[in-house]
N, C-alpha and C. Protein backbone atom coordinates (compact mmCIF):
# COMPACT_ATOMS: atom_id res chain seq x y z
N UNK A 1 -22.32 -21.74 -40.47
CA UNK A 1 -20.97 -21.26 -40.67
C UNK A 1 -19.96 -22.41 -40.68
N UNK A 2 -20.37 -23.12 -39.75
CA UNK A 2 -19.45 -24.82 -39.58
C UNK A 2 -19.08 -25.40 -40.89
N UNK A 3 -20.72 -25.41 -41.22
CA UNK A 3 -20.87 -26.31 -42.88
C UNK A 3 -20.30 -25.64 -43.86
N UNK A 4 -19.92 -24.40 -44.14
CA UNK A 4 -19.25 -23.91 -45.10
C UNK A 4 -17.77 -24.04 -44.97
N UNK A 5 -17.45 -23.74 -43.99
CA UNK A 5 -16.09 -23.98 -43.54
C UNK A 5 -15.71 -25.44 -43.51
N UNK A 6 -16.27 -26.48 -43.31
CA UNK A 6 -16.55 -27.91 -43.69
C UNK A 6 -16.21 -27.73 -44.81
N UNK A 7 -17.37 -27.58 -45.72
CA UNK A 7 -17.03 -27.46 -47.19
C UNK A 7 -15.99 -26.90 -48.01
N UNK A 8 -15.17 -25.74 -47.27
CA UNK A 8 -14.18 -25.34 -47.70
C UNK A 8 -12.94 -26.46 -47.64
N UNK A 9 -12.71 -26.93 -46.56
CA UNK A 9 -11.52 -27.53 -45.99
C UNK A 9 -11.34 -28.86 -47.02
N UNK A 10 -13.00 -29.46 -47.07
CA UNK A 10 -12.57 -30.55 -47.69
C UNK A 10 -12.41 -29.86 -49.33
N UNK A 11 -13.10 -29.13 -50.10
CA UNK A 11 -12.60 -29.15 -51.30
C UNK A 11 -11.03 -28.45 -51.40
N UNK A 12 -10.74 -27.99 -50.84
CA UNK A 12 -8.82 -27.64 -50.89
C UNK A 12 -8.26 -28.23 -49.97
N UNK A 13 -8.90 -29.52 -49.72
CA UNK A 13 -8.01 -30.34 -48.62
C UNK A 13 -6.64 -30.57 -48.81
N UNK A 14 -6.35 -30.47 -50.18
CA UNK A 14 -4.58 -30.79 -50.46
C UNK A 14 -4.05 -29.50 -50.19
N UNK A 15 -4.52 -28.27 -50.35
CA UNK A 15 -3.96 -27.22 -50.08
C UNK A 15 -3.60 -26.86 -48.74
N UNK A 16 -4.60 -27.44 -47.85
CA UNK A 16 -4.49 -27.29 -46.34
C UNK A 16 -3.81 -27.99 -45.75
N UNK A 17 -3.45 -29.46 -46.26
CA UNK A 17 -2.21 -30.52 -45.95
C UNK A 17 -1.06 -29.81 -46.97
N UNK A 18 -0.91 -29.19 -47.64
CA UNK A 18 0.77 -28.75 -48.26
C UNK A 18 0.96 -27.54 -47.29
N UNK A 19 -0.13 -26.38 -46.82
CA UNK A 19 0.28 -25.75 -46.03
C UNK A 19 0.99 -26.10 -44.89
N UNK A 20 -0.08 -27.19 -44.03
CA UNK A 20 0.85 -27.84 -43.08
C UNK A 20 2.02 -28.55 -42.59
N UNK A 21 2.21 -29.07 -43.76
CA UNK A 21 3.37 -29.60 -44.12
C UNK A 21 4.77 -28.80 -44.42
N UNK A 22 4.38 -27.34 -45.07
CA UNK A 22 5.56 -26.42 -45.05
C UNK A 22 5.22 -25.51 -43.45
N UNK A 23 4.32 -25.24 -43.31
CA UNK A 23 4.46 -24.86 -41.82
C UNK A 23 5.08 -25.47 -40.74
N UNK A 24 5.09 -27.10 -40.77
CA UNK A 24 6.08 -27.90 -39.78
C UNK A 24 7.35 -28.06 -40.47
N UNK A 25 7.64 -28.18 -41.95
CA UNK A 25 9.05 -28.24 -42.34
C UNK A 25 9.99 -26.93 -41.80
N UNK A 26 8.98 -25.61 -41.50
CA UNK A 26 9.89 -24.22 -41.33
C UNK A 26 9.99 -24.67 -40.14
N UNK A 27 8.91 -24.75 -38.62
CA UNK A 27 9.07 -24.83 -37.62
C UNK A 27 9.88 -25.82 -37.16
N UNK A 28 10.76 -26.87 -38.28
CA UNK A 28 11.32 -27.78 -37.46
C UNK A 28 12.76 -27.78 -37.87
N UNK A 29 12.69 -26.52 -38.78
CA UNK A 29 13.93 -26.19 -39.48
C UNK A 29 15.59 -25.36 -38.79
N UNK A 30 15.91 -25.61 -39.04
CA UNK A 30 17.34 -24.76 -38.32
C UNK A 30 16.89 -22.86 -38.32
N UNK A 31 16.21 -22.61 -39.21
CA UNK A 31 15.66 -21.25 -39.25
C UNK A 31 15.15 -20.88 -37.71
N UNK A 32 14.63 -21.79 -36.98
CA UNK A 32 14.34 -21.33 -35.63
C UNK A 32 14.91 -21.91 -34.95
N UNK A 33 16.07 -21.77 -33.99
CA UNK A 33 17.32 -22.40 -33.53
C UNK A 33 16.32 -22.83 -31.87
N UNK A 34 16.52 -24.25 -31.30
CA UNK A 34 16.14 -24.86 -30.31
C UNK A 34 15.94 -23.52 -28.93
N UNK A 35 17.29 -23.08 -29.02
CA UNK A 35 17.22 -22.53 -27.80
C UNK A 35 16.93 -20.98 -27.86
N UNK A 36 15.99 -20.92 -29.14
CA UNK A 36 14.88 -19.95 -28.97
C UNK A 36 13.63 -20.00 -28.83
N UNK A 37 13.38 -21.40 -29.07
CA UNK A 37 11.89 -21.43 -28.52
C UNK A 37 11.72 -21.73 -26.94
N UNK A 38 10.84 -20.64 -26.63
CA UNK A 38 10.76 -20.34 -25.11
C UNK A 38 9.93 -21.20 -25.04
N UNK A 39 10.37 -21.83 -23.36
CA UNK A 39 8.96 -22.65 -22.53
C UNK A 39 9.05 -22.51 -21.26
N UNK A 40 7.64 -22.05 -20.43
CA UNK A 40 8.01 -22.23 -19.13
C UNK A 40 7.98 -23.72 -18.44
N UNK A 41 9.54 -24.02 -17.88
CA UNK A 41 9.76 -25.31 -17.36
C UNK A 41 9.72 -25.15 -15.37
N UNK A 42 8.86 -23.99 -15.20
CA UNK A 42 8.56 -24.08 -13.60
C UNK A 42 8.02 -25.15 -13.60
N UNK A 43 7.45 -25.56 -12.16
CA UNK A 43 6.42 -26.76 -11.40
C UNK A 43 5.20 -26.53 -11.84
N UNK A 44 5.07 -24.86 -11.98
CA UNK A 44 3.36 -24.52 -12.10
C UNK A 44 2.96 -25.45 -13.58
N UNK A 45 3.64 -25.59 -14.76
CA UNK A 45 3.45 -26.28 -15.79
C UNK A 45 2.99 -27.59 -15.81
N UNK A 46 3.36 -28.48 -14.54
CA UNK A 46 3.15 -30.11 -14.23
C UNK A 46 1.66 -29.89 -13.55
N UNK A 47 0.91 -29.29 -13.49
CA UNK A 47 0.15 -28.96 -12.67
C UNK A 47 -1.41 -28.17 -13.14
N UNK A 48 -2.30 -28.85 -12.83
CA UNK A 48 -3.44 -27.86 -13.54
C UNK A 48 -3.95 -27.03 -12.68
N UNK A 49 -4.63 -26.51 -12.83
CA UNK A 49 -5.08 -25.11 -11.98
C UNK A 49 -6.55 -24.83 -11.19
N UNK A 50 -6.60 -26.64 -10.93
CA UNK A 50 -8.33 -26.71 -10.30
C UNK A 50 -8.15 -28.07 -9.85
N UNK A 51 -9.30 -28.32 -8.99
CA UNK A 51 -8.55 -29.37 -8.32
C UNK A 51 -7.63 -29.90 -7.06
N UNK A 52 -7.72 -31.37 -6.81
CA UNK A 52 -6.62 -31.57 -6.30
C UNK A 52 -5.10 -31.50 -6.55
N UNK A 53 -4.95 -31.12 -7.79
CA UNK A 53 -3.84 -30.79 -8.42
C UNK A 53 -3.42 -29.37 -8.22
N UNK A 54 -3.99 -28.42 -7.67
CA UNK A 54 -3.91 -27.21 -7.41
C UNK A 54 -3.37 -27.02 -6.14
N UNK A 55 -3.83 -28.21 -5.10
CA UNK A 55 -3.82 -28.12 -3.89
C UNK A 55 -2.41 -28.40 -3.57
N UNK A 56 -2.04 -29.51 -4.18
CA UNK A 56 -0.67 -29.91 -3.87
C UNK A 56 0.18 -29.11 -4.22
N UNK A 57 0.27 -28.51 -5.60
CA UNK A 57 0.91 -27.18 -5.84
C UNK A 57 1.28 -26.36 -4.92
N UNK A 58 0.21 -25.88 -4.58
CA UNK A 58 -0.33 -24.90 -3.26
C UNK A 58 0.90 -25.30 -1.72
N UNK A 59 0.63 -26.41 -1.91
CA UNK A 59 1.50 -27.32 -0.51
C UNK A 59 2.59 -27.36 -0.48
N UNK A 60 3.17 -27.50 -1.53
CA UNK A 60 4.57 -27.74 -2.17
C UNK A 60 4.78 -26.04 -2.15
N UNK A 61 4.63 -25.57 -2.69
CA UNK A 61 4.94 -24.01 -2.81
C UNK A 61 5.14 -23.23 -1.06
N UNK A 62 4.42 -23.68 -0.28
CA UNK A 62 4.23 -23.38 1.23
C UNK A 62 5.74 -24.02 1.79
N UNK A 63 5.87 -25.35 1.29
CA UNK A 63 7.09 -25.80 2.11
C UNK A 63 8.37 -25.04 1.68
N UNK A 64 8.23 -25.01 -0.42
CA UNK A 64 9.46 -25.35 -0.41
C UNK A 64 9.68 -23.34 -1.13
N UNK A 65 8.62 -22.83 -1.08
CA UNK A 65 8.84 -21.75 -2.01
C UNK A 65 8.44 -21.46 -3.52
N UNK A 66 8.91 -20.61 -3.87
CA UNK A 66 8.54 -20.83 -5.79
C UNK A 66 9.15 -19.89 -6.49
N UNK A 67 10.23 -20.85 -6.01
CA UNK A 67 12.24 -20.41 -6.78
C UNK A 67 12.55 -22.17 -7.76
N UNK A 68 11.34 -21.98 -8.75
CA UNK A 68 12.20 -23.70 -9.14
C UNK A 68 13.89 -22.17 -9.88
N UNK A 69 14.27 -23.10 -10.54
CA UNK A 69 15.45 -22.91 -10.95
C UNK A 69 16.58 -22.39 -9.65
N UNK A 70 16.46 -22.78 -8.41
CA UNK A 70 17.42 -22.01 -7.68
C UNK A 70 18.06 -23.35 -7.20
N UNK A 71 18.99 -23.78 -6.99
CA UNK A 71 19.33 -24.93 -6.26
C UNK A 71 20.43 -24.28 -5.63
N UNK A 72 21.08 -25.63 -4.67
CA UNK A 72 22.34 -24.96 -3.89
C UNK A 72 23.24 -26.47 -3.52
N UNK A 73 24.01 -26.00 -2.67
CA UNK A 73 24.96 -26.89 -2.09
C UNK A 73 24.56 -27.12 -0.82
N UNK A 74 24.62 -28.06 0.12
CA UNK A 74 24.31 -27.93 1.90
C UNK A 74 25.43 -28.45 2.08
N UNK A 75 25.88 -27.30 3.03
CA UNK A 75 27.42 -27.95 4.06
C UNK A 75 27.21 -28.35 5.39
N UNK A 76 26.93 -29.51 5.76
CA UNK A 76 26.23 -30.32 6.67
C UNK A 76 27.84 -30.75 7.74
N UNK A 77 27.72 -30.36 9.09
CA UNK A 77 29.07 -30.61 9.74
C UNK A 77 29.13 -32.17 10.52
N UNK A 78 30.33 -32.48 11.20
CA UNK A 78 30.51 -33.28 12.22
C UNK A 78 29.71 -32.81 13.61
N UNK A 79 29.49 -33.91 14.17
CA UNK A 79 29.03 -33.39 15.54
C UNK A 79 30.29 -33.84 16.32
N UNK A 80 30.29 -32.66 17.64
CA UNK A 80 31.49 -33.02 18.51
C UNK A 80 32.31 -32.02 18.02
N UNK A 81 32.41 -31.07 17.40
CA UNK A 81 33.14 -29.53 17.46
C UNK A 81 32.56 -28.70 18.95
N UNK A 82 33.38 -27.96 18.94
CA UNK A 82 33.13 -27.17 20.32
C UNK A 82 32.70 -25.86 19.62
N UNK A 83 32.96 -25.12 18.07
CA UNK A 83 32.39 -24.14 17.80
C UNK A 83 31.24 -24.53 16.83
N UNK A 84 30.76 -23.47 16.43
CA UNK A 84 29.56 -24.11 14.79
C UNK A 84 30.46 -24.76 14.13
N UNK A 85 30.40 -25.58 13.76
CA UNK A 85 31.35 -26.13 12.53
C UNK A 85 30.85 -25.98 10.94
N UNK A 86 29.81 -25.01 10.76
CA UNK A 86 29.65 -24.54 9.41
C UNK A 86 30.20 -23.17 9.06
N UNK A 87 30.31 -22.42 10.26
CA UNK A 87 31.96 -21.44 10.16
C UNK A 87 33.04 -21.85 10.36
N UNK A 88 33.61 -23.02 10.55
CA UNK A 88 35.11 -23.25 10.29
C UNK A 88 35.88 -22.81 9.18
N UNK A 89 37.33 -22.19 9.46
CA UNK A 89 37.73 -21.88 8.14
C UNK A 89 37.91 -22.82 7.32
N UNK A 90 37.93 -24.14 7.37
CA UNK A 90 38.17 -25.33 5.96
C UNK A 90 37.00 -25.32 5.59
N UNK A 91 35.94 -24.94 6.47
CA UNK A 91 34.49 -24.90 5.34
C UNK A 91 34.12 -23.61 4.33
N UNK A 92 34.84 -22.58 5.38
CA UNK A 92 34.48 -21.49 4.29
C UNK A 92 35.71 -21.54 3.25
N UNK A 93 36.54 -21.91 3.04
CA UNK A 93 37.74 -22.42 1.82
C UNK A 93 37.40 -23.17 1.08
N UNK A 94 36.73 -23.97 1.49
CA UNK A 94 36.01 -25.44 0.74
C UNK A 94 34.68 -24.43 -0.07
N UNK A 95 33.73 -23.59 0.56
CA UNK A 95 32.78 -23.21 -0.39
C UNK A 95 33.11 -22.00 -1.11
N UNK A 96 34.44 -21.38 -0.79
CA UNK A 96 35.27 -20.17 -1.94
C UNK A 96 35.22 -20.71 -3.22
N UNK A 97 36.32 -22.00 -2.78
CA UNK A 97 37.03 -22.93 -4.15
C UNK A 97 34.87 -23.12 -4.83
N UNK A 98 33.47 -23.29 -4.19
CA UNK A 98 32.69 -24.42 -4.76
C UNK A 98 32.54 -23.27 -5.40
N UNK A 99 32.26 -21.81 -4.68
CA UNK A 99 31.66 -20.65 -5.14
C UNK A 99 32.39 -20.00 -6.41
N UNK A 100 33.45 -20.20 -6.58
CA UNK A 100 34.41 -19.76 -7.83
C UNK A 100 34.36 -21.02 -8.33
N UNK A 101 34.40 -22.19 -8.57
CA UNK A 101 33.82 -23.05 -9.42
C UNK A 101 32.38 -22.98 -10.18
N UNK A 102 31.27 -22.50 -9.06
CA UNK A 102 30.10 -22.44 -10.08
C UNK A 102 30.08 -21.08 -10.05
N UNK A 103 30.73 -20.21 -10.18
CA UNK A 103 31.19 -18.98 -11.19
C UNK A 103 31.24 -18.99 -12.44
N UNK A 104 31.69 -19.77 -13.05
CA UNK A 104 32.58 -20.30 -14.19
C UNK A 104 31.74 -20.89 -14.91
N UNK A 105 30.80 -21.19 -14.32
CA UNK A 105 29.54 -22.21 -14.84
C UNK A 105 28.42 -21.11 -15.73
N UNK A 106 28.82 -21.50 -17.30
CA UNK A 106 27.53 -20.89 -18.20
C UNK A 106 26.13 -20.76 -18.13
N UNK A 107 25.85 -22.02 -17.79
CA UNK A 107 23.95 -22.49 -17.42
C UNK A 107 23.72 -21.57 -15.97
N UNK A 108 24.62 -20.88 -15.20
CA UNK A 108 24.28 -20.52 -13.94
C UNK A 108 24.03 -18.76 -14.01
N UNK A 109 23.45 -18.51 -13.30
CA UNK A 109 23.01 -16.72 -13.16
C UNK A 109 24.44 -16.43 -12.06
N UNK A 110 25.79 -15.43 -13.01
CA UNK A 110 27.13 -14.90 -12.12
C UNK A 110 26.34 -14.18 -11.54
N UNK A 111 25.26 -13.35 -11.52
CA UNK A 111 24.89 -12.42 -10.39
C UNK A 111 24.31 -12.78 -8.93
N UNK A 112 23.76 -14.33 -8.92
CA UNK A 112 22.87 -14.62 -8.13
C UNK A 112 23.65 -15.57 -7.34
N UNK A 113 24.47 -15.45 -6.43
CA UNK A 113 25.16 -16.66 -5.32
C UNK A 113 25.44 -16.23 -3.96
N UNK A 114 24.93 -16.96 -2.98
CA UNK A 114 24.67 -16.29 -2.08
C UNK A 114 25.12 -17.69 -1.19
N UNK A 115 26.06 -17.21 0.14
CA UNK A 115 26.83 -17.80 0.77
C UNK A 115 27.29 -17.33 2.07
N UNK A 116 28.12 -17.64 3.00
CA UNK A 116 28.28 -17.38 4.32
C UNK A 116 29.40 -16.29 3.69
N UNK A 117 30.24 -17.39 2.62
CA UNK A 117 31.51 -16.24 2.06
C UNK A 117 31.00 -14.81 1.92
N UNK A 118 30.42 -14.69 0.77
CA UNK A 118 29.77 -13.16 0.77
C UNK A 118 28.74 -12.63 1.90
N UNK A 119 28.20 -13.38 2.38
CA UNK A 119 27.35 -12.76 3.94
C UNK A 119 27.67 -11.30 4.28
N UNK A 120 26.82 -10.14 4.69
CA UNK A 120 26.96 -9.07 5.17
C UNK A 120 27.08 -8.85 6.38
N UNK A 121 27.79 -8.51 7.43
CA UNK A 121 28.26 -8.17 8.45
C UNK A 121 27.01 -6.58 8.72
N UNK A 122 26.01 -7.27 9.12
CA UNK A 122 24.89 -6.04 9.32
C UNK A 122 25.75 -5.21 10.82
N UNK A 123 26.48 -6.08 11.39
CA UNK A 123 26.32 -5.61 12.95
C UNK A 123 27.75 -5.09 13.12
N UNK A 124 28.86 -5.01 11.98
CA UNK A 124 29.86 -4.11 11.86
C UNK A 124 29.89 -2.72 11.69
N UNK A 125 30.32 -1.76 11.84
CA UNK A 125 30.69 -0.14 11.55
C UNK A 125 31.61 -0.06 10.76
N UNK A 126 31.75 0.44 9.65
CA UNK A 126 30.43 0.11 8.69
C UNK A 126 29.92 -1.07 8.21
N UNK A 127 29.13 -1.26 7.65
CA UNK A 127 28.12 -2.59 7.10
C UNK A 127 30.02 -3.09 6.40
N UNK A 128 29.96 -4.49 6.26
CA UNK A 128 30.68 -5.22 5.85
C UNK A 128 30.33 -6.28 4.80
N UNK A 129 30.77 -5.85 3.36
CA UNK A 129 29.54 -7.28 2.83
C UNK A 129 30.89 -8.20 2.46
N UNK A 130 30.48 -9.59 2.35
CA UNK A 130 31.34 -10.69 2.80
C UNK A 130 32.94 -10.57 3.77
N UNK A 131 31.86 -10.02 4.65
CA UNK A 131 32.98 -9.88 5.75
C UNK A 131 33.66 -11.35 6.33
N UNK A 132 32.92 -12.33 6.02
CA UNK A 132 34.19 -13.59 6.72
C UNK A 132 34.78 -13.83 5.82
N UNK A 133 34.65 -14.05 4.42
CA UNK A 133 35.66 -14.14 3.15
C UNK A 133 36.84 -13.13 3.50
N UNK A 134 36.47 -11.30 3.71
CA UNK A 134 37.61 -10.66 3.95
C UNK A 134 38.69 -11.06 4.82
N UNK A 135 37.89 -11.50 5.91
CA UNK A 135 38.77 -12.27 7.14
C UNK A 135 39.64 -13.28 6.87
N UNK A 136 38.83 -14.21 6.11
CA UNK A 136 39.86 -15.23 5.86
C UNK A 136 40.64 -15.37 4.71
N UNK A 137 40.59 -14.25 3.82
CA UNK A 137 41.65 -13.35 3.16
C UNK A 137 43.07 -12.94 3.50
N UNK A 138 42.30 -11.85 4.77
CA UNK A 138 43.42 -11.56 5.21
C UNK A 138 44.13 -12.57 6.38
N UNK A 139 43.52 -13.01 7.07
CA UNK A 139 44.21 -14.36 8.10
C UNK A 139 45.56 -15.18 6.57
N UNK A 140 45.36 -15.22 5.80
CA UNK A 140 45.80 -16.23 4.38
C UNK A 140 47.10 -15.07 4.52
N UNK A 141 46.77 -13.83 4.15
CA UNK A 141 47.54 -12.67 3.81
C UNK A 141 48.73 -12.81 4.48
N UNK A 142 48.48 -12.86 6.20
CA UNK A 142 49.30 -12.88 7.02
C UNK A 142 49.91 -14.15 7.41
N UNK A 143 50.00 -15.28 6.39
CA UNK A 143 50.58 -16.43 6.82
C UNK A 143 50.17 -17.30 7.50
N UNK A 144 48.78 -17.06 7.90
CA UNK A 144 47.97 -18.08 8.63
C UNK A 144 47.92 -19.51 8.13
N UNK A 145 48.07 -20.66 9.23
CA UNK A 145 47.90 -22.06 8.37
C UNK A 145 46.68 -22.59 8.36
N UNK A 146 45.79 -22.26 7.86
CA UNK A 146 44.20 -22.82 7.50
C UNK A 146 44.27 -24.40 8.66
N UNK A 147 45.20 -25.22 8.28
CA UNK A 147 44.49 -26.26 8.73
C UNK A 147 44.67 -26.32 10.53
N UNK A 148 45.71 -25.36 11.06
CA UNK A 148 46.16 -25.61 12.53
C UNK A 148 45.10 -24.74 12.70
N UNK A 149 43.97 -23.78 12.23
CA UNK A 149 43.06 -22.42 12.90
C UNK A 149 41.80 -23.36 12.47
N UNK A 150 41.60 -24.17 11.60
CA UNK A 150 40.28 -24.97 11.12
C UNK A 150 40.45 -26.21 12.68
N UNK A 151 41.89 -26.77 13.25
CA UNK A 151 41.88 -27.82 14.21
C UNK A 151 41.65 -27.29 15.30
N UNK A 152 41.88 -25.86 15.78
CA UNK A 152 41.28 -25.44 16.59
C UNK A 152 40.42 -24.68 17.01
N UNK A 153 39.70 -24.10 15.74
CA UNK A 153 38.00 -23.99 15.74
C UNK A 153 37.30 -25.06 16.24
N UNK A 154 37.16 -26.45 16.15
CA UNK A 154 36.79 -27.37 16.41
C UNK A 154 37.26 -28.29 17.70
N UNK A 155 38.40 -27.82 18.15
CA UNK A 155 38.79 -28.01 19.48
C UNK A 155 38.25 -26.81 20.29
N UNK A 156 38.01 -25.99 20.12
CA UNK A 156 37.51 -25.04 21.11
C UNK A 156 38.85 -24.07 21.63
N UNK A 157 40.34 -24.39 21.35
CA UNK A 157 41.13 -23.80 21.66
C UNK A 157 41.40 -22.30 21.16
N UNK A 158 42.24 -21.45 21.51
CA UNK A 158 42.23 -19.79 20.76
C UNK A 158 42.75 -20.34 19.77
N UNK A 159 42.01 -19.35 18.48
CA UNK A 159 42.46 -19.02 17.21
C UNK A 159 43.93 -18.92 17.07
N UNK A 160 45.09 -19.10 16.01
CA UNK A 160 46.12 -18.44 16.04
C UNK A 160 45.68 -16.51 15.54
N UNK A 161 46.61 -16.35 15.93
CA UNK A 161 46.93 -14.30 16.07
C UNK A 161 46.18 -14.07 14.47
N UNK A 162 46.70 -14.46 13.78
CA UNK A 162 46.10 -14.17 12.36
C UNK A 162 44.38 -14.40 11.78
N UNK A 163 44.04 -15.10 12.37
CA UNK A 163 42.58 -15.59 12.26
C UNK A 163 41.90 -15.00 13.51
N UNK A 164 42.54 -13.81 14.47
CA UNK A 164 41.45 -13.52 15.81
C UNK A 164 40.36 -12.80 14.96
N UNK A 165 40.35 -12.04 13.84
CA UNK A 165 39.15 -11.26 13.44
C UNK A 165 38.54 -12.43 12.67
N UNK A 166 38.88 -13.31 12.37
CA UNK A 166 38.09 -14.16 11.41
C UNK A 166 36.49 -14.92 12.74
N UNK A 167 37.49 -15.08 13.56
CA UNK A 167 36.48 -15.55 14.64
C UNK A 167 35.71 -14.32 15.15
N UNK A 168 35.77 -13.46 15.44
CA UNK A 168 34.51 -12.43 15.88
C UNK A 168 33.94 -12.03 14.89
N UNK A 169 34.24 -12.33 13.33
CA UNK A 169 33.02 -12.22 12.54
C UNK A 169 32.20 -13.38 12.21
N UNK A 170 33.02 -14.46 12.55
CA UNK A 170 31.80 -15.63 13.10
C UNK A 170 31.33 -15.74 13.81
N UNK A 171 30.98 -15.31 14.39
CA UNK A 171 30.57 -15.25 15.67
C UNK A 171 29.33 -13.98 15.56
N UNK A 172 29.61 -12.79 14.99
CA UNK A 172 28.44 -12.28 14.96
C UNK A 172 27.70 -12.23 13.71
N UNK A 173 28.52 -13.14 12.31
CA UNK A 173 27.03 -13.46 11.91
C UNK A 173 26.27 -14.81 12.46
N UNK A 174 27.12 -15.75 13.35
CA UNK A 174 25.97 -16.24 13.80
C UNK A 174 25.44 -15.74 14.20
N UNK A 175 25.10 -14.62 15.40
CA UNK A 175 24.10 -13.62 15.30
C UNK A 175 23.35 -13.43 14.55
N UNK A 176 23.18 -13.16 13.48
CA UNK A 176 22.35 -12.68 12.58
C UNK A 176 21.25 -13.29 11.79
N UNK A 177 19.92 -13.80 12.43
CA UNK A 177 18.95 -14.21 12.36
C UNK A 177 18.21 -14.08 11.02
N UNK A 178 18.35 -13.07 10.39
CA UNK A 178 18.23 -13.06 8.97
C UNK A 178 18.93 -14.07 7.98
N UNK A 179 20.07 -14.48 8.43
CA UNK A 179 20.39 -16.11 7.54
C UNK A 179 20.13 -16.90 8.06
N UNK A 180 19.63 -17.42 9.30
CA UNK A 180 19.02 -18.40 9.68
C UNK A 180 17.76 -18.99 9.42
N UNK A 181 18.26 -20.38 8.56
CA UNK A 181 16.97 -20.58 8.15
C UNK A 181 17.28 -20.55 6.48
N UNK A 182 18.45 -19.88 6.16
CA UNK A 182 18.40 -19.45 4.80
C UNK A 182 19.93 -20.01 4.23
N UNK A 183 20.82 -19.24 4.72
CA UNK A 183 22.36 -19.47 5.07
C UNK A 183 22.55 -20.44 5.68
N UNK A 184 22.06 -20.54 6.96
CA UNK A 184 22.90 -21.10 8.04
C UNK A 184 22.06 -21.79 9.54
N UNK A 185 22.06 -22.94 9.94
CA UNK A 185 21.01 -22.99 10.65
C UNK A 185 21.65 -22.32 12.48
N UNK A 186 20.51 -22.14 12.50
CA UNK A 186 20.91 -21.63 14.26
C UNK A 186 21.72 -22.25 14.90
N UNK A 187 22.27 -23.41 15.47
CA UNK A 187 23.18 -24.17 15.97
C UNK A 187 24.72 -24.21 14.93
N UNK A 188 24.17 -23.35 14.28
CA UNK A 188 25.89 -22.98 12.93
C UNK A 188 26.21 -24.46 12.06
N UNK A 189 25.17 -25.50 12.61
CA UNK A 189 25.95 -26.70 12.37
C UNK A 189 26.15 -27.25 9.97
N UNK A 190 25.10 -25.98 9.93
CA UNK A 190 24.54 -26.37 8.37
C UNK A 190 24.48 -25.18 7.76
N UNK A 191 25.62 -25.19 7.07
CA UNK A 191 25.38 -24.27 5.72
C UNK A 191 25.02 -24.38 4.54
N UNK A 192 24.85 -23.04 3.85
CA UNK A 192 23.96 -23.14 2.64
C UNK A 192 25.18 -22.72 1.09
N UNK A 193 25.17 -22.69 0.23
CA UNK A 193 25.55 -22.05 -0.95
C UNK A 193 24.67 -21.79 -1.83
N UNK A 194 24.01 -21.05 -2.23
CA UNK A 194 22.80 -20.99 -3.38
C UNK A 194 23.00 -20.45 -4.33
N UNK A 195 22.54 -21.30 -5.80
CA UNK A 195 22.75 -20.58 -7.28
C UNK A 195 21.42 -20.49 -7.95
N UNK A 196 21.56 -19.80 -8.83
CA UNK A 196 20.44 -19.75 -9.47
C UNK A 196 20.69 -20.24 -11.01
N UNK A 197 19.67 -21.14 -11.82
CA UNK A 197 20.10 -21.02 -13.37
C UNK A 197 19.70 -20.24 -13.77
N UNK A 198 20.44 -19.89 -15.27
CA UNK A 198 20.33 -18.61 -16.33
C UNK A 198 18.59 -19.09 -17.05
N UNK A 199 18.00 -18.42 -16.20
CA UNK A 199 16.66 -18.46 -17.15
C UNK A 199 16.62 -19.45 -18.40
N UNK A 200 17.72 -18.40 -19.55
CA UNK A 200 17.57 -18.55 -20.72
C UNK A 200 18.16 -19.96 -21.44
């Protein structure tokens, strides 16, 4: 069967090089626009599927997960605050402004951002979703000065009057062990912002 098919190829060998030749002129043509030809650009692709090459995969996937396309921001604090300093209000203002910046962003998934701002208040009546954003909404609402309630978050002194609810909802999502680790680390000292890119 080889040898005939041998024999075919070479006597219409010019036919089988003009085919190919209009088969790569279409495929390289504007007729199929770049950012329709699909590819998967995960990790699993760098990687073969036997092997020590499998293993490391394997390892890497254990540490880090297997979300390629998700990246984020880390809001990493001073040491020497007297509260978490990854709930301070200049940090959650600082990741509003990052979070409505990569809003705006085309290459990014608007559905997928996940932050202390939007955080759910599991342990409010009723559920609260981005209950410290609301807070520090309304603290703003009422004339609050961000930077005298951010100097004494970090001094340890009382909140001003306008920011007292902003602090007991920091306070109990630090509580909330479900972003730890994810959001926010246990000592409050490190926050997270996470985006995802648009697949496509």
């Amino acid at each position: 069967m080889f040898d005939r098919l041998a024999a075919i190829l070479l006597r219409f060998r010019w036919a089988f090089v003009a085919l190919a030749v209009a088969v790569t002129a279409v495929m390289a043509s504007p007729l199929i626009p770049p950012d329709e030809i699909r590819f998967d650009f995960s990790f699993r692709r760098l990687f073969r599927f036997d092997g020590p090459e499998a293993e490391e995969l394997t390892k890497f996937k254990s540490l880090f997960g297997d979300d390629a396309g998700t990246s984020g921001v880390l809001y990493v604090c001073r040491e020497g605050s007297s509260r978490p300093c990854a709930l301070a209000p200049g940090v959650l203002s600082s990741m509003r402004d990052m979070e409505s910046w990569l809003s705006a962003r085309t290459e990014l998934d608007p559905t997928f951002m996940l932050s202390l701002f939007s955080a759910t208040d599991f342990f409010s009546d009723p559920l609260e979703k981005g209950a410290l954003g609301n807070a520090l909404a309304e603290a703003e609402a009422q004339g609050g000065d961000l930077a005298s309630a951010d100097e004494a978050w970090h001094d340890g002194s009382p909140l001003p009057g306008a920011y007292a609810r902003y602090g007991q909802v920091a306070d109990r999502l630090l509580g909330h062990r479900i972003y730890h680790g994810m959001l926010l680390s246990p000592d409050g000292r490190v926050a997270a912002l996470s985006y995802r890119f648009n697949t496509a």
